[in-house]
C-alpha atoms as a PDB file:
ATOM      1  CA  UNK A   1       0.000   0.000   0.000  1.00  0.00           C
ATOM      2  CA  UNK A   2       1.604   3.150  -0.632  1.00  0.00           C
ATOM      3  CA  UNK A   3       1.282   6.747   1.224  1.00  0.00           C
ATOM      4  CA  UNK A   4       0.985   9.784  -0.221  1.00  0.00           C
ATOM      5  CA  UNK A   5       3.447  12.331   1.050  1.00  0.00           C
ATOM      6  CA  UNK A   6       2.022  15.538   2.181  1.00  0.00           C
ATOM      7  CA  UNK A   7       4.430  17.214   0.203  1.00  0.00           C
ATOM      8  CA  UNK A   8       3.528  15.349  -3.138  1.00  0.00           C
ATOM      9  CA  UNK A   9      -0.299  16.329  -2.474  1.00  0.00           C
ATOM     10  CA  UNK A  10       0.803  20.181  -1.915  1.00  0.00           C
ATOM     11  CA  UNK A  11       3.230  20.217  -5.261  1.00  0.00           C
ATOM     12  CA  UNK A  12      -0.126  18.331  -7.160  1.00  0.00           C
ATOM     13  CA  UNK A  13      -2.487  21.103  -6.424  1.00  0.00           C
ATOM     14  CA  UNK A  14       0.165  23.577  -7.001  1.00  0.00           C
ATOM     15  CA  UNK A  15       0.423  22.053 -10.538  1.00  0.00           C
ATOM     16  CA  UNK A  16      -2.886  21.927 -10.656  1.00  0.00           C
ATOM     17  CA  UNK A  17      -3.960  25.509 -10.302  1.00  0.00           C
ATOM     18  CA  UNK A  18      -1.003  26.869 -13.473  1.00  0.00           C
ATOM     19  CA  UNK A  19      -2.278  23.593 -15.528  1.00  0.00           C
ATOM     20  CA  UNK A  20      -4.174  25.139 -18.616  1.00  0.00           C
ATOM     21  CA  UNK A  21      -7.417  24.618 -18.927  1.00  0.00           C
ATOM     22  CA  UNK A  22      -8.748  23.883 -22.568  1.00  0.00           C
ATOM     23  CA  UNK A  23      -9.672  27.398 -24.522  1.00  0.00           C
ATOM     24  CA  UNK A  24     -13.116  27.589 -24.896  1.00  0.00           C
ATOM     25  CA  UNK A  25     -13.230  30.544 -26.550  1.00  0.00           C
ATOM     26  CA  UNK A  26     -10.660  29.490 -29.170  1.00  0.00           C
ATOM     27  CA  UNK A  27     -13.036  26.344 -30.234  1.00  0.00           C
ATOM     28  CA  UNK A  28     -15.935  28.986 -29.940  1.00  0.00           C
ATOM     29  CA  UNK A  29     -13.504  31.316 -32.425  1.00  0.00           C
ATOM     30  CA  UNK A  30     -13.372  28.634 -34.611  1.00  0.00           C
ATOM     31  CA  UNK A  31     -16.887  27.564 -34.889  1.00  0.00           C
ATOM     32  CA  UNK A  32     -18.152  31.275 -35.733  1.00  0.00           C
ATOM     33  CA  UNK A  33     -15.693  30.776 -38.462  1.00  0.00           C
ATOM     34  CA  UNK A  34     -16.182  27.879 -39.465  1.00  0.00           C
ATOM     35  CA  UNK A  35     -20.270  28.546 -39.314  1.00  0.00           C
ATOM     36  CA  UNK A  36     -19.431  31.791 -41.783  1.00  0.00           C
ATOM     37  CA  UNK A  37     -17.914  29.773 -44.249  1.00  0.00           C
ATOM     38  CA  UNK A  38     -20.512  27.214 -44.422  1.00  0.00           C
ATOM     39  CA  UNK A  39     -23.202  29.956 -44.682  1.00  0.00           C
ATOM     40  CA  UNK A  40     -21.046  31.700 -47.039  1.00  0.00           C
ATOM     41  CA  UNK A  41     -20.068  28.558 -49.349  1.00  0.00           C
ATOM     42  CA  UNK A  42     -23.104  26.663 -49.499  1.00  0.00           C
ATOM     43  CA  UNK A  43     -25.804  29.241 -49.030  1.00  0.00           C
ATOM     44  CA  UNK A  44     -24.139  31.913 -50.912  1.00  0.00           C
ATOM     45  CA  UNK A  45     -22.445  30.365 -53.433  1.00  0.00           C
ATOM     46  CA  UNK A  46     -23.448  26.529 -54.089  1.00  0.00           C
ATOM     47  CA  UNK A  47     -26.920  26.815 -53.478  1.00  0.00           C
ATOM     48  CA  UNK A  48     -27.307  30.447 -54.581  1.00  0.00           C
ATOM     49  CA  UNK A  49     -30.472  30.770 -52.186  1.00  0.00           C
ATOM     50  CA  UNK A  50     -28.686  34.596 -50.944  1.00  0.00           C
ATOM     51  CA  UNK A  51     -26.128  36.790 -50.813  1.00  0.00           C
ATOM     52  CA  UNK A  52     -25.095  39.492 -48.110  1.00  0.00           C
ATOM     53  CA  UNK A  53     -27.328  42.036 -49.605  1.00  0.00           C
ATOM     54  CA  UNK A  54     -29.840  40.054 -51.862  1.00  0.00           C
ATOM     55  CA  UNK A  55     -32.836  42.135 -49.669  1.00  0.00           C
ATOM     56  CA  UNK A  56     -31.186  44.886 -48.923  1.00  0.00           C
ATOM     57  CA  UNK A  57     -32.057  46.463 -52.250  1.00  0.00           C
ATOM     58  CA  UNK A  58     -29.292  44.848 -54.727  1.00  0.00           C
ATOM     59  CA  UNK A  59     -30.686  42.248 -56.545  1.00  0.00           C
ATOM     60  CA  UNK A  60     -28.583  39.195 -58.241  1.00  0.00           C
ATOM     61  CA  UNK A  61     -30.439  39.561 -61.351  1.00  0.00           C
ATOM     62  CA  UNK A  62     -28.664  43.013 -62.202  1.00  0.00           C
ATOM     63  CA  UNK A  63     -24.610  42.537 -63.067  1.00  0.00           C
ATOM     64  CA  UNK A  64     -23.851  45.933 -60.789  1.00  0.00           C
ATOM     65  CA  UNK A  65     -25.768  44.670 -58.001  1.00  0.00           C
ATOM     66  CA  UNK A  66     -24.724  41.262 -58.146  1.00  0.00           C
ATOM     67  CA  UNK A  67     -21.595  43.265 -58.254  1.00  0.00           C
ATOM     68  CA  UNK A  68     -22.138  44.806 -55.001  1.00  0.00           C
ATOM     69  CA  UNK A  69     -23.299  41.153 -53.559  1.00  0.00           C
ATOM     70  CA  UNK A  70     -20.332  39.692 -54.345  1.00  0.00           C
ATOM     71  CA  UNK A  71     -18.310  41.990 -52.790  1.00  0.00           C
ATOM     72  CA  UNK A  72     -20.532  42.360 -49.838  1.00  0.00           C
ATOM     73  CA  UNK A  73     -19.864  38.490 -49.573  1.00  0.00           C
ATOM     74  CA  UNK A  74     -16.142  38.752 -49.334  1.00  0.00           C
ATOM     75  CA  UNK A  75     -15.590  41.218 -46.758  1.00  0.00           C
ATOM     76  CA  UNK A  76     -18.316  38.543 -45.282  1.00  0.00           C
ATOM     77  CA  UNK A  77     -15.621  35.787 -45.749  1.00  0.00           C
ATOM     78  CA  UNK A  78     -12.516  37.970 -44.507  1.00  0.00           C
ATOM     79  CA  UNK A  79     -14.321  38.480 -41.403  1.00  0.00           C
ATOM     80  CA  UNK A  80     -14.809  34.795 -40.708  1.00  0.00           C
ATOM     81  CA  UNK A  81     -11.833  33.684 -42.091  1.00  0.00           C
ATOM     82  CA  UNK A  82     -10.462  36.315 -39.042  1.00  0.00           C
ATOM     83  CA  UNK A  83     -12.437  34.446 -36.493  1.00  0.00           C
ATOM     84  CA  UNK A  84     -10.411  31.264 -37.741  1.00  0.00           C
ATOM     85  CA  UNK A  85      -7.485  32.518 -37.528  1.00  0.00           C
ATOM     86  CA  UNK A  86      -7.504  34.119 -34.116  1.00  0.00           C
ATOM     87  CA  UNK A  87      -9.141  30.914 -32.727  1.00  0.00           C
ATOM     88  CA  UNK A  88      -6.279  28.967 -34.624  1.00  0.00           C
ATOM     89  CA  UNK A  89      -3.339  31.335 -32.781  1.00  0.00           C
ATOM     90  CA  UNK A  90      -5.232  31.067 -29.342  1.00  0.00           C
ATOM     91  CA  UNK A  91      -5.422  27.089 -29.490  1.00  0.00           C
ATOM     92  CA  UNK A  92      -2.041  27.259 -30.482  1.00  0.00           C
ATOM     93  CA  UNK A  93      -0.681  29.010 -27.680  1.00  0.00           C
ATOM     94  CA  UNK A  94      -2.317  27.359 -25.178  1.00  0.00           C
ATOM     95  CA  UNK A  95      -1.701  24.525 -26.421  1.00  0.00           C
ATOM     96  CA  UNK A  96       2.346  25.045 -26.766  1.00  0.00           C
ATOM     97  CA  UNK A  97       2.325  25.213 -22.774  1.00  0.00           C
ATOM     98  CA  UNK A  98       3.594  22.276 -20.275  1.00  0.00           C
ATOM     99  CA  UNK A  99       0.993  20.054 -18.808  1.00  0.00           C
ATOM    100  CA  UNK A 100      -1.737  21.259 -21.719  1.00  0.00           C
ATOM    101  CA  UNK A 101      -4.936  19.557 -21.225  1.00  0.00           C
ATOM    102  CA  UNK A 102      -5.894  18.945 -24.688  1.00  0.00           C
ATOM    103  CA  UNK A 103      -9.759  17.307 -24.998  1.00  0.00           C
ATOM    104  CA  UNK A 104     -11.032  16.471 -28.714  1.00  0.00           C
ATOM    105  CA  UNK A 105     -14.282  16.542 -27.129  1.00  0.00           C
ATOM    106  CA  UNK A 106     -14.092  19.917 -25.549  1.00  0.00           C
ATOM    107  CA  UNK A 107     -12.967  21.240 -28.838  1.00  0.00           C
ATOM    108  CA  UNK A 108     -15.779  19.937 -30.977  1.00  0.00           C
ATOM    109  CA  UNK A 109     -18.078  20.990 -28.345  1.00  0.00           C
ATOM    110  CA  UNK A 110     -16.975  24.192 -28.603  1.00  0.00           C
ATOM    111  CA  UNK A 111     -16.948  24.873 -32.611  1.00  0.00           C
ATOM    112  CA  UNK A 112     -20.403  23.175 -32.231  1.00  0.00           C
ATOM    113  CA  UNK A 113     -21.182  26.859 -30.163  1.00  0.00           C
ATOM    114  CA  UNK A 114     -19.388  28.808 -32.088  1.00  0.00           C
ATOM    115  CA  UNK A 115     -21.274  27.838 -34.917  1.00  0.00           C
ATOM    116  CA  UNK A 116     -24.403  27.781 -32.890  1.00  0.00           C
ATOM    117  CA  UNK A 117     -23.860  31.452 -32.024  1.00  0.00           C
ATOM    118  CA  UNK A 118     -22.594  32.090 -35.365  1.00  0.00           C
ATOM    119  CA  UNK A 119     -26.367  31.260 -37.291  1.00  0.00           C
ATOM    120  CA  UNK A 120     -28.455  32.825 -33.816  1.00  0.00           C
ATOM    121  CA  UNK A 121     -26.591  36.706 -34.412  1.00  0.00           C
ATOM    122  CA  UNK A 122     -26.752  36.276 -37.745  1.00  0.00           C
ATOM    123  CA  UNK A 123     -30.180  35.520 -38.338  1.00  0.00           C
ATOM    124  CA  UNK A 124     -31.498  37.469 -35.378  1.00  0.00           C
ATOM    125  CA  UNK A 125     -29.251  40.323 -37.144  1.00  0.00           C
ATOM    126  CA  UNK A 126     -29.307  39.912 -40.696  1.00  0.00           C
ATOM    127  CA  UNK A 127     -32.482  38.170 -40.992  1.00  0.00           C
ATOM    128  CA  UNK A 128     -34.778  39.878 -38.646  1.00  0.00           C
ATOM    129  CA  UNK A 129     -33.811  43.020 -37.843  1.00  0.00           C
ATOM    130  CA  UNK A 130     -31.964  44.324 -41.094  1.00  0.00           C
ATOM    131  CA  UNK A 131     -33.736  42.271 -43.217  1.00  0.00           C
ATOM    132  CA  UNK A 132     -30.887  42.437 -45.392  1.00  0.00           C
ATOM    133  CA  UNK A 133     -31.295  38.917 -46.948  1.00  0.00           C
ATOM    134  CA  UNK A 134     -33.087  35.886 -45.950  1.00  0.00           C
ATOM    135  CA  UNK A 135     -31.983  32.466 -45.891  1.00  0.00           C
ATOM    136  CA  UNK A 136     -33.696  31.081 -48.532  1.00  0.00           C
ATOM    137  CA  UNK A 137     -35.092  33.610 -50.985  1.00  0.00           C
ATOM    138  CA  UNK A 138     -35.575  30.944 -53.640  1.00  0.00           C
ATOM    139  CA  UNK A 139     -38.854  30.144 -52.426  1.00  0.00           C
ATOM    140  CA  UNK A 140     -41.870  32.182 -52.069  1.00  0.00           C
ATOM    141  CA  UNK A 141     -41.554  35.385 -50.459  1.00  0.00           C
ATOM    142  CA  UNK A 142     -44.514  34.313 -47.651  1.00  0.00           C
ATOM    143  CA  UNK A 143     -42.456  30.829 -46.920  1.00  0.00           C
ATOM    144  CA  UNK A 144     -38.846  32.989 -46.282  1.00  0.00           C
ATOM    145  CA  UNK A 145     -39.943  33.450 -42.316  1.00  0.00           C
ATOM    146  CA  UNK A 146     -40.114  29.657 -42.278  1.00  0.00           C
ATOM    147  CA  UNK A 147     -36.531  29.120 -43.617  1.00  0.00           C
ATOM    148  CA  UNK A 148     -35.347  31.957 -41.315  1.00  0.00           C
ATOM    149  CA  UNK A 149     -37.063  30.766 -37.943  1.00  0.00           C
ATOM    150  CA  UNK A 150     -35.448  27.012 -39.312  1.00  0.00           C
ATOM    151  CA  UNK A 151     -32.040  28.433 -39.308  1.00  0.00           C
ATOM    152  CA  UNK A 152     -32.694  29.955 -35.844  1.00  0.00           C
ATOM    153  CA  UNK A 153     -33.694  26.855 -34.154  1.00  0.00           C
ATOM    154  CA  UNK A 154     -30.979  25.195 -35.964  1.00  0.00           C
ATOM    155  CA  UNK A 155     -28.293  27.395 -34.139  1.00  0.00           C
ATOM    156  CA  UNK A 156     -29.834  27.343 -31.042  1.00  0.00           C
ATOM    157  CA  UNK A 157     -29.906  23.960 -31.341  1.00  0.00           C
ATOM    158  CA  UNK A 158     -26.161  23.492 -31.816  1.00  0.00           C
ATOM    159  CA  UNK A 159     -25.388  26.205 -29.103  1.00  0.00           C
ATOM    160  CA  UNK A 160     -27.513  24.314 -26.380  1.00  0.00           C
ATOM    161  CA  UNK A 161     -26.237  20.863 -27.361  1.00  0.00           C
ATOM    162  CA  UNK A 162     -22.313  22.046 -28.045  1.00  0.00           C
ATOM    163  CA  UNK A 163     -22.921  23.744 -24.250  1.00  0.00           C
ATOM    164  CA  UNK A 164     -24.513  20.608 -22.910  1.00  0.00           C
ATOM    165  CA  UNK A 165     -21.501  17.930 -24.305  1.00  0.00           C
ATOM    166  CA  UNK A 166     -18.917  20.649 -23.172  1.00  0.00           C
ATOM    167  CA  UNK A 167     -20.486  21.029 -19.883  1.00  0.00           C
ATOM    168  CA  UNK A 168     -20.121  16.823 -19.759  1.00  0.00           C
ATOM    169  CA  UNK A 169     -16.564  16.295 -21.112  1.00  0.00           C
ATOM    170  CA  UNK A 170     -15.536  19.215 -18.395  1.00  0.00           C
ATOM    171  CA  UNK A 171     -16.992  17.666 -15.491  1.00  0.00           C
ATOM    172  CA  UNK A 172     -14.969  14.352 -16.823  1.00  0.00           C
ATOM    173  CA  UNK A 173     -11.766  15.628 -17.402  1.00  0.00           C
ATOM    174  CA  UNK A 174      -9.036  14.465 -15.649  1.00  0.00           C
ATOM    175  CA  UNK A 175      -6.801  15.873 -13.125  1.00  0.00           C
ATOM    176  CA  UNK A 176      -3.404  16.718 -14.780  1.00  0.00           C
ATOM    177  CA  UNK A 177      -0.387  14.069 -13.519  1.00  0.00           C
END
């Protein structure tokens, strides 16, 4: 049977408290990101069913406007290719310390918020109170409030269940050696 030394216990919890804690914030960085891009490349661009300003007066049937929508989308892009990349240098940095606790799960969890958050502002925002596009403007204009309250309870959906599985793999995670 062996004794732990007082000593040993003392040095553990000292260790303990300057152990790094995984980033949330930089999987949360990364998921607003990564939720831009996916609005931006497949709702933009593959499916065609928007584009930043499609409702905000500049219309993708007219070359100037489309134009105008294109470059509206870009600046769109740069801004979540941004969140990537600061979520990308935060994760690294932490995760160049000693005694890093790195999770997969914790990480996942958190882009699954970030991307959460990511389609809530943005279609609270864009959707509801700009009104500068609409998710799906492809359909009838009546049905667009049905495609924008969808994409709503989608991101809600992946912010409550991202916040639930990180809440899970936190409680789990192991103290550091």
């Amino acid at each position: 049977m062996s004794v732990i030394h007082p000593a040993t216990t003392a040095a553990d919890s000292i260790a303990q408290a300057h152990t790094p804690r995984f980033p949330v914030g930089a999987g949360i960085l990364l998921g607003l990101g990564l939720g831009g891009f996916f609005d931006g490349i497949v709702l933009h661009q593959l499916f065609q069913w928007h584009h930043m300003l499609s409702s905000a007066g500049f219309s993708a049937d007219d070359v100037h406007d489309l134009k105008v929508n294109t470059l509206a989308d870009g600046l769109f892009h740069a801004s979540t290719y941004v969140f990537v990349v600061w979520g990308l240098c935060w994760l690294w940095r932490v995760a160049r310390r000693p005694h890093f606790l790195w999770s997969a799960p914790v990480l996942l969890a958190t882009v699954l918020m970030g991307f959460g958050i990511f389609n809530v502002v943005e279609g609270l925002v864009d959707h509801h109170l700009l009104g500068i596009h609409h998710v799906n403007e492809t359909v009838p204009k009546d049905q667009w409030i049905y495609w924008d309250v969808g994409f709503l309870l989608w991101g809600a959906a992946m912010l409550a269940g991202g916040w639930v599985w990180m809440r899970r793999c936190l409680r789990r995670e192991p103290a550091p050696s």
